[in-house]
N, C-alpha and C. Protein backbone atom coordinates (compact mmCIF):
# COMPACT_ATOMS: atom_id res chain seq x y z
N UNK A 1 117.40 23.84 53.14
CA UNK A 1 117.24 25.11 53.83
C UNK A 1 117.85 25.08 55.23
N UNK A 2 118.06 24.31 55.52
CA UNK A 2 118.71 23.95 57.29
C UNK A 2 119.63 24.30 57.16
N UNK A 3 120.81 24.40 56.57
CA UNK A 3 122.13 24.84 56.55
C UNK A 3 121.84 26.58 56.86
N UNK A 4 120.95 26.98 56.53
CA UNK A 4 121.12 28.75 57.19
C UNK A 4 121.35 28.48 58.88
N UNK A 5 119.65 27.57 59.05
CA UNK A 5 119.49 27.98 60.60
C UNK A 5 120.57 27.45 61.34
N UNK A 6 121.33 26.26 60.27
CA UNK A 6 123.18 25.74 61.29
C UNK A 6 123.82 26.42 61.35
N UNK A 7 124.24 27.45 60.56
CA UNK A 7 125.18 28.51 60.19
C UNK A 7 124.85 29.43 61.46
N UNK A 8 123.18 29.62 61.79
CA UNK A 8 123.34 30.64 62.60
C UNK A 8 123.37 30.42 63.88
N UNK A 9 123.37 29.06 64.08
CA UNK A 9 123.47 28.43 65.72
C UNK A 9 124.85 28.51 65.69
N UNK A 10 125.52 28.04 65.01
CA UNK A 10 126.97 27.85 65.17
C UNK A 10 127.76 29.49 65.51
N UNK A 11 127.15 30.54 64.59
CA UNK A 11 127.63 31.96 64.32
C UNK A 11 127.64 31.90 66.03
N UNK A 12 126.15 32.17 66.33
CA UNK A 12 125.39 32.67 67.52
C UNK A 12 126.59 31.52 68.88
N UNK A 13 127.17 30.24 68.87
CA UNK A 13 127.63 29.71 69.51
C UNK A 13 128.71 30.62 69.85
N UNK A 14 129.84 30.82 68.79
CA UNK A 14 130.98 31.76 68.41
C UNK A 14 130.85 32.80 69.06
N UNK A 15 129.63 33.73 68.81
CA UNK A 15 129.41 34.91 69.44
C UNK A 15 129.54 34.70 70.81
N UNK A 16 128.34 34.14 71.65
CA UNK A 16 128.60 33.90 72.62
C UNK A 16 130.04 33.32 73.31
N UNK A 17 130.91 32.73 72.81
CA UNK A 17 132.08 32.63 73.57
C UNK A 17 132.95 33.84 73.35
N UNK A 18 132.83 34.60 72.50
CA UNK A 18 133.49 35.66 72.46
C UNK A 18 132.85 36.93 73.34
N UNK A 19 131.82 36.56 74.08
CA UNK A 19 131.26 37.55 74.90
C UNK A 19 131.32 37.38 75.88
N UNK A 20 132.28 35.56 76.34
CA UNK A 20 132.35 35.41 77.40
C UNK A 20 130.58 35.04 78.34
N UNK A 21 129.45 34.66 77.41
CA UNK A 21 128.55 34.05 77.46
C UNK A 21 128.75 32.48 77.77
N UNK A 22 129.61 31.97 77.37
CA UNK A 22 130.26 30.62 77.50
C UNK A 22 131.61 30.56 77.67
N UNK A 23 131.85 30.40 78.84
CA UNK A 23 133.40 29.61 79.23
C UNK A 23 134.21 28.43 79.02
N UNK A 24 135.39 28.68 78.42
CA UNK A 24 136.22 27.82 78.37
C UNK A 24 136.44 27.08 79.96
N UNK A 25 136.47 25.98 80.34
CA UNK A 25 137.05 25.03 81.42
C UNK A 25 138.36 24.52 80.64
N UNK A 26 140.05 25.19 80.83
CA UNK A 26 140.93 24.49 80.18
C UNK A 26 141.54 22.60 81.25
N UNK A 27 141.07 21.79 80.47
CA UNK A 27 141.46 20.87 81.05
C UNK A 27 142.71 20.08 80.07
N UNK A 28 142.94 19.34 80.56
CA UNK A 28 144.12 18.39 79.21
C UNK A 28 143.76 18.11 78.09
N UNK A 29 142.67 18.01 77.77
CA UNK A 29 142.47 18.03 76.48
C UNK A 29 142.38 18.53 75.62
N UNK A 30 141.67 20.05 76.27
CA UNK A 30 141.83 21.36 75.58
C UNK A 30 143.15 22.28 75.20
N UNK A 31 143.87 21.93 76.09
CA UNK A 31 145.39 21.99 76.31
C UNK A 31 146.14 21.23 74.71
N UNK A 32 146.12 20.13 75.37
CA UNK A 32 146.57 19.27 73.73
C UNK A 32 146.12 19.68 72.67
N UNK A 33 144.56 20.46 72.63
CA UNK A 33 143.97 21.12 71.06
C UNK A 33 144.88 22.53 70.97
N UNK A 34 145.14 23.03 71.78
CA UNK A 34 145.69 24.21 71.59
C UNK A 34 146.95 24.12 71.34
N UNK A 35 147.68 23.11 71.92
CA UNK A 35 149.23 23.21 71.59
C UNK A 35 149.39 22.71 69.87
N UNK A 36 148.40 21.44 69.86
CA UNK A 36 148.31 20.82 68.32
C UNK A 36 147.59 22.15 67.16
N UNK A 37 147.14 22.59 67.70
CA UNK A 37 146.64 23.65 66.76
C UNK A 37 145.26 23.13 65.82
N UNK A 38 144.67 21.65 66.45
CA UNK A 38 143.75 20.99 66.32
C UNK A 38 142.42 21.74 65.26
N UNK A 39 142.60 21.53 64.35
CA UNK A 39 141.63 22.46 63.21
C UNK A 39 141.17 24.07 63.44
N UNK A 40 142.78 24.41 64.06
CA UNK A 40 142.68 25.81 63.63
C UNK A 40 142.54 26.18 65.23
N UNK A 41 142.04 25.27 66.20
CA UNK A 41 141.66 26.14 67.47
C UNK A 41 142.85 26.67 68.60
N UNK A 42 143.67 26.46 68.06
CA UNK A 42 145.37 27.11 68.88
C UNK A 42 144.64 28.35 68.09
N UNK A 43 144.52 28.57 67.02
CA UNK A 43 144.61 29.96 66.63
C UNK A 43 143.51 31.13 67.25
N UNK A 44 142.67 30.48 67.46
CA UNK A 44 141.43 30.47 67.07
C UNK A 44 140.96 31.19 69.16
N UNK A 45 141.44 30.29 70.14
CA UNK A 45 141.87 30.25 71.21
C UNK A 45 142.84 31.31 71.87
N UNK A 46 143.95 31.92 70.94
CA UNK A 46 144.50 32.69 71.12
C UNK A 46 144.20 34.19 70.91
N UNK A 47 143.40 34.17 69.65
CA UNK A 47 142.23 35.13 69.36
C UNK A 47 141.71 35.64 70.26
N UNK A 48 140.77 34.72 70.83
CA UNK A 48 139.80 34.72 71.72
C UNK A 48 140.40 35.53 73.19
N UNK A 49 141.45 34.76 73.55
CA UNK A 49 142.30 35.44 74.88
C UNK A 49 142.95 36.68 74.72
N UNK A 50 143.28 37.06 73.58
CA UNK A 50 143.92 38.39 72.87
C UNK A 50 142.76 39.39 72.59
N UNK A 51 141.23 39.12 72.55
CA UNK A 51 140.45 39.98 72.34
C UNK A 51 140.74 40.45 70.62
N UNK A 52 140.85 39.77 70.06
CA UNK A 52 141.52 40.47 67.92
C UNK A 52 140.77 40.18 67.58
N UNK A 53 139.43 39.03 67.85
CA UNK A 53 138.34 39.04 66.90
C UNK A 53 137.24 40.27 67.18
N UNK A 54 137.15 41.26 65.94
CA UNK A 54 136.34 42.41 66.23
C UNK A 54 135.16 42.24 65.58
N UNK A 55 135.14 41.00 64.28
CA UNK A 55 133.47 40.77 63.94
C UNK A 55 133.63 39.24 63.52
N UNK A 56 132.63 38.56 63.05
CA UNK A 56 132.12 37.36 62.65
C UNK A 56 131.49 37.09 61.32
N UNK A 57 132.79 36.61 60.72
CA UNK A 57 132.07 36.57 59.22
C UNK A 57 131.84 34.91 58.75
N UNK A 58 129.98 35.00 58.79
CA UNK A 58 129.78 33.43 58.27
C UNK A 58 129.87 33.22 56.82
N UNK A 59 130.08 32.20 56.67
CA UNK A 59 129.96 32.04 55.14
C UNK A 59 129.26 30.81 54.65
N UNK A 60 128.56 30.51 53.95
CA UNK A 60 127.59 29.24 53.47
C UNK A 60 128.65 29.12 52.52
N UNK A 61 128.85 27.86 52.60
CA UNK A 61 129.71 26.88 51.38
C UNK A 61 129.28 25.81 50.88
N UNK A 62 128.72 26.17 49.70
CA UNK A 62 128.26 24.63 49.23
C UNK A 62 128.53 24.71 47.08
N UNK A 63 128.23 23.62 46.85
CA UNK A 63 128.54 23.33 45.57
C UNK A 63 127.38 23.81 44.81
N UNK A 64 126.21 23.60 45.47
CA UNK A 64 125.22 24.51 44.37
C UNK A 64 124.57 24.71 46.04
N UNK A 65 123.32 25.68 45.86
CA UNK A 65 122.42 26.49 46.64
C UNK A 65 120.83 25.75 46.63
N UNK A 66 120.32 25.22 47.02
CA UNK A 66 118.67 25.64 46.80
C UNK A 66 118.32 26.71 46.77
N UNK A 67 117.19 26.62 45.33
CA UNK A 67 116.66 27.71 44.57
C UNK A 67 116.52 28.92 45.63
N UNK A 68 115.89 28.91 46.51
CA UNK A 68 115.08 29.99 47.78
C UNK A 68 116.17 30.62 48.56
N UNK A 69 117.62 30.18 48.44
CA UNK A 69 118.46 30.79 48.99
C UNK A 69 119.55 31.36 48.39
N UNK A 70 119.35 32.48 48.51
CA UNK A 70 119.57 33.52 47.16
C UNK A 70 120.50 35.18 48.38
N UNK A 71 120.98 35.43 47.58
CA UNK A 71 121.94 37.04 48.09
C UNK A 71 120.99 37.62 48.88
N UNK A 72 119.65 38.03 48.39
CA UNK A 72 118.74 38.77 48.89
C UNK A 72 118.21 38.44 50.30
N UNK A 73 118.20 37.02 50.28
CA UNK A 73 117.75 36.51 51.68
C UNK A 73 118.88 36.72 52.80
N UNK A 74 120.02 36.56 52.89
CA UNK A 74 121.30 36.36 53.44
C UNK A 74 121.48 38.31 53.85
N UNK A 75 120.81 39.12 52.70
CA UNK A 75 121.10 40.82 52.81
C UNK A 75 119.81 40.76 53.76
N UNK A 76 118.69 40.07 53.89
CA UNK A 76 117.57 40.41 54.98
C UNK A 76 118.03 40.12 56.29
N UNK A 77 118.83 38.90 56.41
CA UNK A 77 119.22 38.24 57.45
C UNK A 77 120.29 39.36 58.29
N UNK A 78 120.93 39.59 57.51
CA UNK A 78 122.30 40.98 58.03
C UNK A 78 121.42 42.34 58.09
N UNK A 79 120.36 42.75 58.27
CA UNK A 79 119.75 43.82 57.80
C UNK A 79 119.09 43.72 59.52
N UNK A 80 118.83 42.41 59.86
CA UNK A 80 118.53 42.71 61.45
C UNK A 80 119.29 43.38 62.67
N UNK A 81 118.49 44.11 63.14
CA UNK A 81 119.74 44.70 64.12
C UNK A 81 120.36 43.75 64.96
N UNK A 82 120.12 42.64 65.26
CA UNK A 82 120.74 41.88 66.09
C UNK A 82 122.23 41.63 65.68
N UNK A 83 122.08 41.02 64.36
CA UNK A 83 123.32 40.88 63.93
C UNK A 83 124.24 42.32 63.36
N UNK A 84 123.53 43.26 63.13
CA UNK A 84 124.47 44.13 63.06
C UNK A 84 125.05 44.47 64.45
N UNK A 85 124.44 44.71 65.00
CA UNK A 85 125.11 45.31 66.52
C UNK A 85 126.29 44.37 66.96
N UNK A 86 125.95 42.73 66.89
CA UNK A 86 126.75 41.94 67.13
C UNK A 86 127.49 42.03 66.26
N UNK A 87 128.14 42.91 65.18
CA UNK A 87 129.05 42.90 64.04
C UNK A 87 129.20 41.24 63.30
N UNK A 88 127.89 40.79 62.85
CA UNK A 88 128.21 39.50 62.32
C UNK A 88 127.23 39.60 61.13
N UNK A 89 127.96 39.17 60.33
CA UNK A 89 127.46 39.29 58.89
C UNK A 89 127.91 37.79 57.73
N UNK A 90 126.69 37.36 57.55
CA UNK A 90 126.31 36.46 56.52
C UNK A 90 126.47 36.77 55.09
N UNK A 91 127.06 35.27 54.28
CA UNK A 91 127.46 35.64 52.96
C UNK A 91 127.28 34.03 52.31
N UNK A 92 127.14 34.00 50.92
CA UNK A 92 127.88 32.76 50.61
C UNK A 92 128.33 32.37 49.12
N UNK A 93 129.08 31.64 48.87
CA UNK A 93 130.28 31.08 48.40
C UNK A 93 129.82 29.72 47.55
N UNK A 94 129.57 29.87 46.42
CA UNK A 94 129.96 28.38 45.54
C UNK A 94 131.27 27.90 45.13
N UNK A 95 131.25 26.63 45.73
CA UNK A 95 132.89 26.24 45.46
C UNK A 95 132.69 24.54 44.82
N UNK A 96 134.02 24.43 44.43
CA UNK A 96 134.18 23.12 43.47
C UNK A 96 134.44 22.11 44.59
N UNK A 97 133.92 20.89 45.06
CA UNK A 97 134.37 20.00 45.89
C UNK A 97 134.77 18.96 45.12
């Protein structure tokens, strides 16, 4: 069951830098992730400075689910106004690893 409440620290992390709740400090290292394109965050970085991300879509990925976490729970979770207002919306995904 922990993988929701990670999903939503992480969402909620995201959010906040996109609200400018948390600042980037660009130092050399961050520099080198952005030029390398370091798992996506050149892109990701550029986004962010361009203002193009307009919502936040999480997604749970896993190979099977525990029983209790089901569509219905994930539609309660998006059904709060918090996350609607913040345009971020929860989903998830069985995939073959």
């Amino acid at each position: 069951m922990g993988i929701i409440s990670e999903l939503m620290f992480y969402t909620n992390i995201i959010h906040d830098i996109m609200s400018h709740r948390i600042q980037f400090q660009k130092d050399a290292k961050m520099q080198k992730a952005i030029n390398e394109n370091y798992r996506g965050f050149g892109d990701f970085y550029d986004a962010y400075k361009n203002g193009t991300i307009q919502k936040i879509n999480a997604v749970l990925l896993a190979k099977s689910f525990h029983p209790l976490i089901k569509p219905e729970l994930l539609d309660f979770i998006n059904e709060s106004a918090r996350f609607r207002y913040c345009r971020i919306s929860f989903s998830m995904r069985e995939v073959c690893l």
